[in-house]
C-alpha atoms as a PDB file:
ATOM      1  CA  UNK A   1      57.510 102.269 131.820  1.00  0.00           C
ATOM      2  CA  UNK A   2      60.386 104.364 132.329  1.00  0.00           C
ATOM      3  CA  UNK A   3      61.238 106.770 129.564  1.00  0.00           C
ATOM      4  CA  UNK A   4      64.249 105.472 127.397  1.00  0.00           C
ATOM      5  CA  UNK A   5      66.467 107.003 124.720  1.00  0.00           C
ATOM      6  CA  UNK A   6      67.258 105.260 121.406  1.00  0.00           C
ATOM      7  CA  UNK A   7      69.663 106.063 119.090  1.00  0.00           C
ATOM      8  CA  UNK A   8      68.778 105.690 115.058  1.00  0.00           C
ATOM      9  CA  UNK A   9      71.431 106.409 112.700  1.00  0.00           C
ATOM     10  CA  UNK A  10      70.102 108.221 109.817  1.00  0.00           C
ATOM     11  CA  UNK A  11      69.138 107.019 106.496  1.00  0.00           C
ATOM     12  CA  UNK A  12      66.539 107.763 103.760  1.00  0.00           C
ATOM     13  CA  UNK A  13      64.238 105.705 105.318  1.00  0.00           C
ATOM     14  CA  UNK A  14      64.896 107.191 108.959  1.00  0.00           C
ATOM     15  CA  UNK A  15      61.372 107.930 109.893  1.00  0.00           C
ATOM     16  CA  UNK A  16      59.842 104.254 109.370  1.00  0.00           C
ATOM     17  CA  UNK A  17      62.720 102.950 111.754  1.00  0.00           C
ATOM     18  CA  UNK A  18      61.873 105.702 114.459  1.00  0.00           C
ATOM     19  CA  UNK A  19      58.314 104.765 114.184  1.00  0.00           C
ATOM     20  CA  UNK A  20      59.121 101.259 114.790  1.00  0.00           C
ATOM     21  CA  UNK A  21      60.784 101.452 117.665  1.00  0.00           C
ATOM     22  CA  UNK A  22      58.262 103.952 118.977  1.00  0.00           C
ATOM     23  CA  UNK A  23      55.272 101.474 118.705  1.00  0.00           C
ATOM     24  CA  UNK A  24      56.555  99.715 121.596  1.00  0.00           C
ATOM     25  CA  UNK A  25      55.917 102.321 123.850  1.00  0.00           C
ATOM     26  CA  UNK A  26      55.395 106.425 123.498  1.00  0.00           C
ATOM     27  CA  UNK A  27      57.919 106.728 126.263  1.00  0.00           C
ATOM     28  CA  UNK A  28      60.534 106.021 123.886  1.00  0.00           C
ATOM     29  CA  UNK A  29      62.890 109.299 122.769  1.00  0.00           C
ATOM     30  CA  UNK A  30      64.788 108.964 119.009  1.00  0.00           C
ATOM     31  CA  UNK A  31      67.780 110.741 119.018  1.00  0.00           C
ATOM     32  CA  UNK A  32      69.105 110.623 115.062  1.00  0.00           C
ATOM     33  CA  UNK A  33      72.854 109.566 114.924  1.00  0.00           C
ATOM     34  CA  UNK A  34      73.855 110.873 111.569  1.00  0.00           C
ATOM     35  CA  UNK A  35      77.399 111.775 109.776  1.00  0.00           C
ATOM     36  CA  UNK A  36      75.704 114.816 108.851  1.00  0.00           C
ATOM     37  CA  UNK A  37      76.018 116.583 112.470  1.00  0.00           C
ATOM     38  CA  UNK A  38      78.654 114.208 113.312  1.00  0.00           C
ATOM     39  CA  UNK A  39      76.906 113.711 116.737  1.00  0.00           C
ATOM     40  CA  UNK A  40      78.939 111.134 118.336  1.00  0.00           C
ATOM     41  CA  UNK A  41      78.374 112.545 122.038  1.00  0.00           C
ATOM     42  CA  UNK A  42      75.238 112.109 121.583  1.00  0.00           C
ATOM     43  CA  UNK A  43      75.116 108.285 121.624  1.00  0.00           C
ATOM     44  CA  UNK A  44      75.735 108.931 125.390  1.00  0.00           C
ATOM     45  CA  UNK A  45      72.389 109.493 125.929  1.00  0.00           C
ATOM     46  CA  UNK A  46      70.935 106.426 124.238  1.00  0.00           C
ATOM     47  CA  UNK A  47      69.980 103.049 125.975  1.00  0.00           C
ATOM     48  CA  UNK A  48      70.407 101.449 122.866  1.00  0.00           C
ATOM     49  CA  UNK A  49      71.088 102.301 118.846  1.00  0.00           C
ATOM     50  CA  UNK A  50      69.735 100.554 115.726  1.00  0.00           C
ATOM     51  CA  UNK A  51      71.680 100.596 112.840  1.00  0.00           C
ATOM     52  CA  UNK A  52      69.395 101.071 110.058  1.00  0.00           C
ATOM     53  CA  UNK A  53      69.665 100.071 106.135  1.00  0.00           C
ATOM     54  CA  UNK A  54      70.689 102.372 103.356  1.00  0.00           C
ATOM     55  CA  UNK A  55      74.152 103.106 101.088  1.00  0.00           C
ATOM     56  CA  UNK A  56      76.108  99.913 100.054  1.00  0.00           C
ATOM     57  CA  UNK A  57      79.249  99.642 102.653  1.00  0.00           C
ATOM     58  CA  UNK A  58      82.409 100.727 100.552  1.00  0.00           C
ATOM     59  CA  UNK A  59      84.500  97.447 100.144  1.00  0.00           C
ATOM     60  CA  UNK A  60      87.943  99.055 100.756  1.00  0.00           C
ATOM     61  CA  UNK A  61      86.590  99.177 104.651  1.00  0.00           C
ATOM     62  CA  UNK A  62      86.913  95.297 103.844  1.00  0.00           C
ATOM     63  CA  UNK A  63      90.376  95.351 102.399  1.00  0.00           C
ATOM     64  CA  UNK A  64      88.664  94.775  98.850  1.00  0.00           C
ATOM     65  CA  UNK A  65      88.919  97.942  96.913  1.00  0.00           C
ATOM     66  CA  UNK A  66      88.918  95.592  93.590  1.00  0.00           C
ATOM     67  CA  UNK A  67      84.750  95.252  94.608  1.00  0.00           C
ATOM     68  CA  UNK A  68      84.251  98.488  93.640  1.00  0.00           C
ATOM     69  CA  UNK A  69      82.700  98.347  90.399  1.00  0.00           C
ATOM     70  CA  UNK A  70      80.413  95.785  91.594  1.00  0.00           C
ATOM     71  CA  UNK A  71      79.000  97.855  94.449  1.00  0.00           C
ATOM     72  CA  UNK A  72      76.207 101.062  92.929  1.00  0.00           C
ATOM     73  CA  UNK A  73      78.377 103.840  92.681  1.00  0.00           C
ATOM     74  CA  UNK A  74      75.787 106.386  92.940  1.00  0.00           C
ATOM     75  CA  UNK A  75      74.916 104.597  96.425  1.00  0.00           C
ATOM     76  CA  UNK A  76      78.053 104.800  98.773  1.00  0.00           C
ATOM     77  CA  UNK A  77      78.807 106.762 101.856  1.00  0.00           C
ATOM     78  CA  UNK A  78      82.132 106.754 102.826  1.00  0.00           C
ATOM     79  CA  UNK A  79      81.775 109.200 105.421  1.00  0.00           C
ATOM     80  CA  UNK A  80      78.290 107.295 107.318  1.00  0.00           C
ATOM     81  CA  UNK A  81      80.568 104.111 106.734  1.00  0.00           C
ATOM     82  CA  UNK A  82      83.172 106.157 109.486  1.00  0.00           C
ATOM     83  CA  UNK A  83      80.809 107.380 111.420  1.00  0.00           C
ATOM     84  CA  UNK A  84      78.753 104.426 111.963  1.00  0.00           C
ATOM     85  CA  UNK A  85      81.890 102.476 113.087  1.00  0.00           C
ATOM     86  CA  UNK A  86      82.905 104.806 115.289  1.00  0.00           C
ATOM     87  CA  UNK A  87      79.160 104.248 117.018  1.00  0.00           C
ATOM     88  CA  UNK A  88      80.002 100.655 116.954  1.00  0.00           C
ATOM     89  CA  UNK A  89      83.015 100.812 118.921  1.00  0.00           C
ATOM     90  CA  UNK A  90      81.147 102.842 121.556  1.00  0.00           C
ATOM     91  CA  UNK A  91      78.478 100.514 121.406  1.00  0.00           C
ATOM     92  CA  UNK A  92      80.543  97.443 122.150  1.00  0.00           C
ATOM     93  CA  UNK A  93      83.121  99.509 124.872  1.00  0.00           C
ATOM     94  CA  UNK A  94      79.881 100.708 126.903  1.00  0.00           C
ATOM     95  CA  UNK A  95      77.672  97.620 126.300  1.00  0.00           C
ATOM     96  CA  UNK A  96      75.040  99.291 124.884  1.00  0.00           C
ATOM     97  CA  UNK A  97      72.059  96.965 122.830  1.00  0.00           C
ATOM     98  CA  UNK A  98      72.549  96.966 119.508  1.00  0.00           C
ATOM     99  CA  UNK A  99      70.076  96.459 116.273  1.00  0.00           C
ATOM    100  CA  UNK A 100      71.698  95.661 113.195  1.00  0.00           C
ATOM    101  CA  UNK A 101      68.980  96.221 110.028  1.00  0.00           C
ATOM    102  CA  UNK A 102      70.117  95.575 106.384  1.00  0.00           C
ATOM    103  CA  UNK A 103      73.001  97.133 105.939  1.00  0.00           C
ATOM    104  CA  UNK A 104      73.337  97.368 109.781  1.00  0.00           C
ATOM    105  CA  UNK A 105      74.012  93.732 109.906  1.00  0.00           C
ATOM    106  CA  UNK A 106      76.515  94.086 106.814  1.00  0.00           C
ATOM    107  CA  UNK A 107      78.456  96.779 108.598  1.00  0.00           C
ATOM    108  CA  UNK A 108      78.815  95.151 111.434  1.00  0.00           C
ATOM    109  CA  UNK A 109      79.846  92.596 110.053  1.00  0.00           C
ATOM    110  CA  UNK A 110      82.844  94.452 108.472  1.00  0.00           C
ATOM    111  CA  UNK A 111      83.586  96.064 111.654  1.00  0.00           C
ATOM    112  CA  UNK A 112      84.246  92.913 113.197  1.00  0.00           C
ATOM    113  CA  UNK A 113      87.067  91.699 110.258  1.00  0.00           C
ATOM    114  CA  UNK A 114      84.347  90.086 108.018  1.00  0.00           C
ATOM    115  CA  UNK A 115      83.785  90.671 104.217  1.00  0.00           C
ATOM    116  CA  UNK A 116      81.188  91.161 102.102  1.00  0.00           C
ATOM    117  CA  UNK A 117      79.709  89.848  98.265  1.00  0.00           C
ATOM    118  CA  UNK A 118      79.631  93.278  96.755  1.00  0.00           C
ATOM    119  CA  UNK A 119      76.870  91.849  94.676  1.00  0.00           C
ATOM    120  CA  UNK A 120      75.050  88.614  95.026  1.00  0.00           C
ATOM    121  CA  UNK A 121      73.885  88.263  91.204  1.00  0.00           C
ATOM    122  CA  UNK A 122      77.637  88.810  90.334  1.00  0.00           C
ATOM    123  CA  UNK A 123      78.532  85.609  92.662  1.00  0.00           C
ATOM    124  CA  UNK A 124      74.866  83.631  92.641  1.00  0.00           C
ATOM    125  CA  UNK A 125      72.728  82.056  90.137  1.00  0.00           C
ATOM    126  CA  UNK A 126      70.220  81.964  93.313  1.00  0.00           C
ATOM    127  CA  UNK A 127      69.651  85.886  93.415  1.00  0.00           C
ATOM    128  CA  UNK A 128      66.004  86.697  92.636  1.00  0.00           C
ATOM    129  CA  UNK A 129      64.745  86.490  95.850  1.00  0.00           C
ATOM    130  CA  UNK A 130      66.417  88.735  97.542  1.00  0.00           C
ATOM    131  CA  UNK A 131      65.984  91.746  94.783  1.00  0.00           C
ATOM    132  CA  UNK A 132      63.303  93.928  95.216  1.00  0.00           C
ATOM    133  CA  UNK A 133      59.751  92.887  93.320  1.00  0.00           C
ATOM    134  CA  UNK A 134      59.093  93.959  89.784  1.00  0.00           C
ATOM    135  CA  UNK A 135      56.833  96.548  91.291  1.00  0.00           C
ATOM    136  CA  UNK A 136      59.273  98.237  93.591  1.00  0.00           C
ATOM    137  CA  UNK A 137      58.230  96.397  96.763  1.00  0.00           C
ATOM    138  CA  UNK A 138      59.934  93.878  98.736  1.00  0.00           C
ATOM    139  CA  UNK A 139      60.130  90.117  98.131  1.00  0.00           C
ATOM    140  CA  UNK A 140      59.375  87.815 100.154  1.00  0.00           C
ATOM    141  CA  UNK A 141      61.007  84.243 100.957  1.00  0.00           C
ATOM    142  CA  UNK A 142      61.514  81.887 103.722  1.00  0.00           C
ATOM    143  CA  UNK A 143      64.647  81.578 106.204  1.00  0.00           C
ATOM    144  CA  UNK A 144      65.722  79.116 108.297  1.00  0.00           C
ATOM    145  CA  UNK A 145      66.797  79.526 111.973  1.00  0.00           C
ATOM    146  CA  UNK A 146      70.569  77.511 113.211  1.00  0.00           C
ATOM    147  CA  UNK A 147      69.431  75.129 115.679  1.00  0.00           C
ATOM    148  CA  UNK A 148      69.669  75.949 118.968  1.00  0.00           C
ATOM    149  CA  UNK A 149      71.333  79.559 118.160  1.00  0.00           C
ATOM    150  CA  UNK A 150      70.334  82.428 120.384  1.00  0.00           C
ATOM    151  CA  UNK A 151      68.025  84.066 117.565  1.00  0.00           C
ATOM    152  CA  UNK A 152      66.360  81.030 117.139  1.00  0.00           C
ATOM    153  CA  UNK A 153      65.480  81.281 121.113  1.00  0.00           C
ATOM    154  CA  UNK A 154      64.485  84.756 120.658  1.00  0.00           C
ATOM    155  CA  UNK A 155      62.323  84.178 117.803  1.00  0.00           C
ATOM    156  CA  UNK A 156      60.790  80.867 119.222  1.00  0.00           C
ATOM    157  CA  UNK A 157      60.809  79.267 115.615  1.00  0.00           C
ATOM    158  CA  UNK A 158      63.022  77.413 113.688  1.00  0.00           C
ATOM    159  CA  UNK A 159      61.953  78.927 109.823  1.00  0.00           C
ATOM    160  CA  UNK A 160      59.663  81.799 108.766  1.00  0.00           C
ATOM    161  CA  UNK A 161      58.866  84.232 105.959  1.00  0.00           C
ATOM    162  CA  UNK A 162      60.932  87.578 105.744  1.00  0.00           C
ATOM    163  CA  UNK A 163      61.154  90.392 103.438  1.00  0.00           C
ATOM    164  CA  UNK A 164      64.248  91.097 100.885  1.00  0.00           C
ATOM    165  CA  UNK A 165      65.711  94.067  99.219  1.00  0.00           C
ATOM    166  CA  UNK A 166      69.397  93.963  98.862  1.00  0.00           C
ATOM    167  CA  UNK A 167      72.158  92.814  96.758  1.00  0.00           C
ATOM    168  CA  UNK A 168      74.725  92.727  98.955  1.00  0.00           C
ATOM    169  CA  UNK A 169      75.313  89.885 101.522  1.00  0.00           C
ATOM    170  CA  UNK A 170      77.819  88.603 104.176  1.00  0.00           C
ATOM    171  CA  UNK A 171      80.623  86.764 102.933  1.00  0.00           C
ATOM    172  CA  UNK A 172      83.456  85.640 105.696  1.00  0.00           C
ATOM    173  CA  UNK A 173      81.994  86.226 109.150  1.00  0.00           C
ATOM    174  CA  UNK A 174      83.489  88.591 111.278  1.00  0.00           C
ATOM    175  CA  UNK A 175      85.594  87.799 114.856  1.00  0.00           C
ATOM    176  CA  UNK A 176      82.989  86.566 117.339  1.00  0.00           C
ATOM    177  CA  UNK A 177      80.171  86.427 115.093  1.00  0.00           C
ATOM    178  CA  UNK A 178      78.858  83.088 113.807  1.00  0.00           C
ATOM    179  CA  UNK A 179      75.874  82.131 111.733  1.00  0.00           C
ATOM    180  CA  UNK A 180      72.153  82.412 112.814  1.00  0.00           C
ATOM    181  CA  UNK A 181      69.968  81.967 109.799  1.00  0.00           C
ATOM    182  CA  UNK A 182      70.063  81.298 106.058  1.00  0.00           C
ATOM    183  CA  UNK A 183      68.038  82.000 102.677  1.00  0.00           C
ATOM    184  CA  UNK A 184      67.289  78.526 100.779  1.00  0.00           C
ATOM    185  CA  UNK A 185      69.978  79.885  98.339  1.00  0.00           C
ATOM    186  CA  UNK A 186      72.593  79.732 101.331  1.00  0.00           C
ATOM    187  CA  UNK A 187      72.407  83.505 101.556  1.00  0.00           C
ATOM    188  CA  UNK A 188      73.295  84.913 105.283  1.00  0.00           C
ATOM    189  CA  UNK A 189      70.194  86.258 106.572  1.00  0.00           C
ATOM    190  CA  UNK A 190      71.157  86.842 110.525  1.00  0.00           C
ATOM    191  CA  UNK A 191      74.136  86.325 112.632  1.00  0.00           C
ATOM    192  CA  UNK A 192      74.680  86.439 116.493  1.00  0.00           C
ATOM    193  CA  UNK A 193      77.603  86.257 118.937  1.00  0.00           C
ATOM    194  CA  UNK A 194      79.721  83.432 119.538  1.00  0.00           C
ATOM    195  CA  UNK A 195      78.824  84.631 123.245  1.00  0.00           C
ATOM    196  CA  UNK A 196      75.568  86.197 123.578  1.00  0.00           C
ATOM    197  CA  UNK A 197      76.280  87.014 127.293  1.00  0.00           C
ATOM    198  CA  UNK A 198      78.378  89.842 126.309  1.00  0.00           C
ATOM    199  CA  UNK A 199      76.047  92.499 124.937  1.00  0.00           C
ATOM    200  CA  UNK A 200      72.682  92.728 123.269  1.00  0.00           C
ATOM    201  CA  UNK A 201      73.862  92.693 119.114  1.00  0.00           C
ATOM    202  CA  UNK A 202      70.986  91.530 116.990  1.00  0.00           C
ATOM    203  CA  UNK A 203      71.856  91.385 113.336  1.00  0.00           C
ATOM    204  CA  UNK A 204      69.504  90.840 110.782  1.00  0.00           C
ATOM    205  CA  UNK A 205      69.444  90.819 106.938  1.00  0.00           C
ATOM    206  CA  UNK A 206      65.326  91.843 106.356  1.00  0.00           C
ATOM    207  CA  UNK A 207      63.702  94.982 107.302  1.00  0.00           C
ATOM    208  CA  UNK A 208      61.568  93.776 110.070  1.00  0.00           C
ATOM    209  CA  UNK A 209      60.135  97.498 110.316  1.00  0.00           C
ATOM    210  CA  UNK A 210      58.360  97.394 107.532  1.00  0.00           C
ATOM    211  CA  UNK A 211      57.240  93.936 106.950  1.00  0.00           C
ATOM    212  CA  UNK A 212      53.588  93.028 105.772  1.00  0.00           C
ATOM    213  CA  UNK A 213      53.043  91.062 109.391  1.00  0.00           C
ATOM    214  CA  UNK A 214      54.120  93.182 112.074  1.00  0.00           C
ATOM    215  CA  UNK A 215      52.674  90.483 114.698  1.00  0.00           C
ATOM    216  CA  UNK A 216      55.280  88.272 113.279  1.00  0.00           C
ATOM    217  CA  UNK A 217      58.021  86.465 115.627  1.00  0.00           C
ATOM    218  CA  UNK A 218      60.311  88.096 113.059  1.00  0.00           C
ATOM    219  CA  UNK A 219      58.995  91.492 113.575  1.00  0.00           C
ATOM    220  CA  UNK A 220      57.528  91.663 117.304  1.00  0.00           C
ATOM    221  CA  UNK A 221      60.184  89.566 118.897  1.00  0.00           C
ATOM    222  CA  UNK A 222      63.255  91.002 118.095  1.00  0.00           C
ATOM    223  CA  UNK A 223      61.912  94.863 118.862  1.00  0.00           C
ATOM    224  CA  UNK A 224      60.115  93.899 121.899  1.00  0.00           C
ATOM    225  CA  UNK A 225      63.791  92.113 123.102  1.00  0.00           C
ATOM    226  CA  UNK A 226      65.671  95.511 122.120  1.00  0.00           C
ATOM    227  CA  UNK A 227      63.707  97.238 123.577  1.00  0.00           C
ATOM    228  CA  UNK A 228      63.948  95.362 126.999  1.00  0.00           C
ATOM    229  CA  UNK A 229      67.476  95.026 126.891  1.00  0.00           C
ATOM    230  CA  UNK A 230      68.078  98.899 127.013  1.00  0.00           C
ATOM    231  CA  UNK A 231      66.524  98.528 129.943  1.00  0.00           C
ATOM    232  CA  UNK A 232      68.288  96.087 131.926  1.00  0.00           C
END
């Protein structure tokens, strides 16, 4: 295999993303994008860049500044919020892949004109599952593929089990993004292009680097088809 580069925007979590990607293949580089260094230039030299979970997104990058109070105010990064964005435009002006994660998927989202629910036990009696466990871990629930959409193709099922730890969720879908898969409670657990042909963008709502089953379609899959798309 040829070597590649892969760009990983930084989070507390950083390392379990890096070694993700880097069970694929050990001729995989990680360069860390991070607002710390501010090292835009440097997403020049990746094949691809996963945008990884972390802060909640602030909402006035969503024109709703009144969802303040509902977001956790000792959780917000205005500056990675900037800086990730600015990656994102990149991303889409040189085609490079893209892997949305968590909050990945939820700024993304917002790049593309979307919203967000600042806080789904604020909006939803249906919240539970997505919360962490009363031990600290992730929950666990099922999701259910759209028909015929292009993650559903990737994945090769149409419902599965994924892991949860958030409280923040899409709410209007962003230009050229539609609807992928859903949480029994209705929650938005993935979404894809309108026009997959475009670019590579993979958006999803669990953490598939760290779930229980990393043989799952949900885990495997999606990295393996990253992975091969920074290649192509």
């Amino acid at each position: 295999m040829k070597a590649i580069t892969i760009g990983v925007t930084d989070c507390h979590k950083y390392e379990n993303y890096s070694r993700w990607i880097q069970s694929y293949s050990s001729d995989i580089e990680i360069i860390k994008l991070s607002e710390k260094t501010q090292n835009l230039n440097d997403a020049a030299k990746c094949q691809g860049i996963v945008f990884t979970g972390g802060e909640d997104v602030h909402p006035r990058f969503y024109n709703k500044p009144e969802y303040l109070p509902y977001c956790h105010q000792d959780d917000i990064n205005e500056a990675r919020d900037e800086f990730e964005m600015k990656l994102m435009r990149y991303a889409e002006e040189k085609t490079v892949p893209v892997l949305g994660i968590c909050r990945g998927l939820q700024l993304y989202n917002v790049f593309r004109g979307g919203t967000l629910i600042p806080d789904i036990p604020s909006w939803s009696a249906g919240n539970a599952i997505h919360a962490k466990s009363e031990d600290g871990l992730d929950s666990y629930h099922s999701t259910t593929l759209s028909s015929g959409s292009w993650l559903s193709k990737l994945i090769g099922v149409s419902q599965g089990e994924i892991n949860s730890n958030h409280h923040q969720s899409i709410d209007r879908i962003g230009k050229g993004l539609v609807v992928s898969a859903c949480s029994e409670d209705g929650i938005i657990e993935a979404i894809d292009q309108k026009d997959p042909k475009n670019n590579f963008i993979c958006l999803v709502q669990w953490h598939p680097e760290r779930m229980k089953d990393q043989h799952s379609p949900f885990v495997r899959n999606i990295r393996d088809a990253f992975i091969k798309a920074t290649k192509t």
